[in-house]
N, C-alpha and C. Protein backbone atom coordinates (compact mmCIF):
# COMPACT_ATOMS: atom_id res chain seq x y z
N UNK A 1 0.82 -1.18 0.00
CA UNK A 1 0.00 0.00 0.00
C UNK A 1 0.87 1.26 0.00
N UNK A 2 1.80 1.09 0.62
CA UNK A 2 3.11 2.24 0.85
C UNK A 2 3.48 2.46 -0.61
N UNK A 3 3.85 1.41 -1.39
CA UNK A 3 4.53 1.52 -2.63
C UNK A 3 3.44 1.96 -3.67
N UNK A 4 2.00 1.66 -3.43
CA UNK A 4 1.05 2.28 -4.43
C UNK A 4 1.05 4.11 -3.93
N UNK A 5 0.89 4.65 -2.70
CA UNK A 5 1.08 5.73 -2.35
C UNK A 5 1.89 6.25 -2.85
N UNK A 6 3.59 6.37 -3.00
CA UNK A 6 4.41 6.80 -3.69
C UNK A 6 4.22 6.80 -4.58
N UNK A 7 3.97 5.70 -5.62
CA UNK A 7 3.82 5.53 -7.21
C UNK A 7 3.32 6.86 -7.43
N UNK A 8 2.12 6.81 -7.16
CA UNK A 8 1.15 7.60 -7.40
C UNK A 8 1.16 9.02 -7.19
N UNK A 9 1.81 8.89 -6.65
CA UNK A 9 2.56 10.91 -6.27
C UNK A 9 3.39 10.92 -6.93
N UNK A 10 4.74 9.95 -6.92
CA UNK A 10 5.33 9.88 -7.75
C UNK A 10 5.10 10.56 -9.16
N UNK A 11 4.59 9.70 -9.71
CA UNK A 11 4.12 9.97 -11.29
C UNK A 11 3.16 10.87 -11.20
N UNK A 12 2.56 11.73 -10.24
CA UNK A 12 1.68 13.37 -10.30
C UNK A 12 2.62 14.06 -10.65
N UNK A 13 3.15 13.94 -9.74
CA UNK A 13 4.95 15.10 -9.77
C UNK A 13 5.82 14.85 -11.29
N UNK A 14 6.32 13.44 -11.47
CA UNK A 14 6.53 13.66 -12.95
C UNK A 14 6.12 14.11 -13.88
N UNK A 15 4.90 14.05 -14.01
CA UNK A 15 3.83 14.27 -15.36
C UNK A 15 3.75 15.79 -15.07
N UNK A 16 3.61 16.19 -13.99
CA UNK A 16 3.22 18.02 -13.82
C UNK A 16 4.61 18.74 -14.18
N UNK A 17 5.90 17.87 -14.10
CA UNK A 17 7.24 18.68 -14.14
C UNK A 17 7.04 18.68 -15.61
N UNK A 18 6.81 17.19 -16.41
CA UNK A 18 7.09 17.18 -17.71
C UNK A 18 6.13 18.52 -18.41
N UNK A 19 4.73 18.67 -18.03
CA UNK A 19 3.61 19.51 -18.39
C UNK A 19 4.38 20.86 -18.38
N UNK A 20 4.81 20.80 -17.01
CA UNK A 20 5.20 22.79 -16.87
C UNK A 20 6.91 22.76 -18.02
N UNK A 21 7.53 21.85 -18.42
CA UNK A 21 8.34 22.00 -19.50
C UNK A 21 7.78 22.08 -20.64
N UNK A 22 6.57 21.83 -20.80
CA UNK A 22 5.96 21.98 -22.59
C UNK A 22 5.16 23.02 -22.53
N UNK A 23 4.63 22.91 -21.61
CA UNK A 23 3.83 24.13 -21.01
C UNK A 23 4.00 25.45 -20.32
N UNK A 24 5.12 26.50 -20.53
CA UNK A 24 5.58 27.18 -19.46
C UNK A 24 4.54 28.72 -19.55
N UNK A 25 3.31 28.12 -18.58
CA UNK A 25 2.14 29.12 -18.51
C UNK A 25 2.40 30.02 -17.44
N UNK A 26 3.41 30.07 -16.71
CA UNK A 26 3.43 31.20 -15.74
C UNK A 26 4.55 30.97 -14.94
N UNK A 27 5.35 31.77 -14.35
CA UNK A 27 6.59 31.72 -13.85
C UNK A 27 6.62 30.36 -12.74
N UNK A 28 5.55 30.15 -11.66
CA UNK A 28 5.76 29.15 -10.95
C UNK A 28 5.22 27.83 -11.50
N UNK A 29 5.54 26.77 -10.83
CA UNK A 29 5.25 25.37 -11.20
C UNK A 29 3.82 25.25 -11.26
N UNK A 30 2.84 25.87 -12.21
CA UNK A 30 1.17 25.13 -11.96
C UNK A 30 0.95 23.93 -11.98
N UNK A 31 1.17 23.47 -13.39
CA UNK A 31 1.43 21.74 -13.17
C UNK A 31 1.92 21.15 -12.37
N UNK A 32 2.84 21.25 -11.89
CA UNK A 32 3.72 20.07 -10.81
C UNK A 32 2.34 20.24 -9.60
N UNK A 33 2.55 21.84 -8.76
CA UNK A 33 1.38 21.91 -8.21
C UNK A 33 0.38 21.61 -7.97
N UNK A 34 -0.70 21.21 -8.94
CA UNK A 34 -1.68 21.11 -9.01
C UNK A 34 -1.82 19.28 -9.60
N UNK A 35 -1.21 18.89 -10.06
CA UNK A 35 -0.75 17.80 -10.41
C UNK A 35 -0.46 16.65 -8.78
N UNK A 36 0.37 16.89 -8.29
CA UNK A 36 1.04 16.25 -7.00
C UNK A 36 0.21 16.77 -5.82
N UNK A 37 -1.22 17.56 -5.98
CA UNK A 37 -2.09 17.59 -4.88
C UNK A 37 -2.89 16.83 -5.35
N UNK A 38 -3.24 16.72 -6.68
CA UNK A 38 -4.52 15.90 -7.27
C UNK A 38 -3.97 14.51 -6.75
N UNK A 39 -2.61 14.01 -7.22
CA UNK A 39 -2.04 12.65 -6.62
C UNK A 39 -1.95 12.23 -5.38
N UNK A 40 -1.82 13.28 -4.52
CA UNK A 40 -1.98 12.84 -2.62
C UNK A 40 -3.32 12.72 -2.61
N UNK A 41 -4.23 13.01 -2.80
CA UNK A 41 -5.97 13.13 -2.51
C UNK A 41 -6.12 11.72 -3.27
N UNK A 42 -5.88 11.36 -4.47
CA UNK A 42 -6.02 10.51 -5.03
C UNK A 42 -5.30 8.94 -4.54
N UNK A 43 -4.23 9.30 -4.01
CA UNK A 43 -4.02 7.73 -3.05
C UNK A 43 -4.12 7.97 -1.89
N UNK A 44 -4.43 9.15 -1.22
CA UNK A 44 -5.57 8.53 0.05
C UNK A 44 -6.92 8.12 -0.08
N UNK A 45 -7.57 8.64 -1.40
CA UNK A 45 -8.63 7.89 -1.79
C UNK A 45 -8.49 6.21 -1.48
N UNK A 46 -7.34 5.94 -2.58
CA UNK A 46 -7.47 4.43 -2.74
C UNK A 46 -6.41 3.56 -1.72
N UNK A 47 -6.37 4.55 -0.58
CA UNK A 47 -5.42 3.97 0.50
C UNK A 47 -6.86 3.58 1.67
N UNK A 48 -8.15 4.41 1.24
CA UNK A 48 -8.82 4.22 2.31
C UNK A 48 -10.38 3.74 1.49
N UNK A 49 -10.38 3.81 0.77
CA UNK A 49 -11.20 2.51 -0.21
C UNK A 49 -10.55 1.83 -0.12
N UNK A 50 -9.46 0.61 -0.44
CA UNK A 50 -9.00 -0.42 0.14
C UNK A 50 -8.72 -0.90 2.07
N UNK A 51 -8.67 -0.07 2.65
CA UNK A 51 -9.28 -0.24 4.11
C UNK A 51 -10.31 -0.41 4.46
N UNK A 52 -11.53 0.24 3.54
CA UNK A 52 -12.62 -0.30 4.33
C UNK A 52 -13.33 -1.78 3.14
N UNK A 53 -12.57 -1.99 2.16
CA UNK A 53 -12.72 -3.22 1.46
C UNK A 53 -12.41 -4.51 2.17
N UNK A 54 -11.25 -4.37 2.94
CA UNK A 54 -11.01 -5.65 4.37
C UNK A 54 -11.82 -5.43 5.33
């Protein structure tokens, strides 16, 4: 469950770094930002949908 948590932020944070390099919409990181909060919300979702599945 630890290693799906990381993944998953993990690869928010990649994909938002890669975005704000193709994308450079404003001096700070929007993508990474907004990207790697959507990914923490998103595996505590499925950190706590799989808790109450046991």
């Amino acid at each position: 469950m630890a290693f799906q948590m990381g993944i998953t932020i993990a690869l928010g944070v990649w994909g938002g770094m890669k975005l704000d390099k193709y994308f450079p919409v404003t001096r700070f990181p929007l993508f990474t930002i907004t990207l790697s909060l959507l990914s923490v919300f998103a595996s505590i979702y499925f950190v706590i949908k799989d808790l109450l599945r046991k």
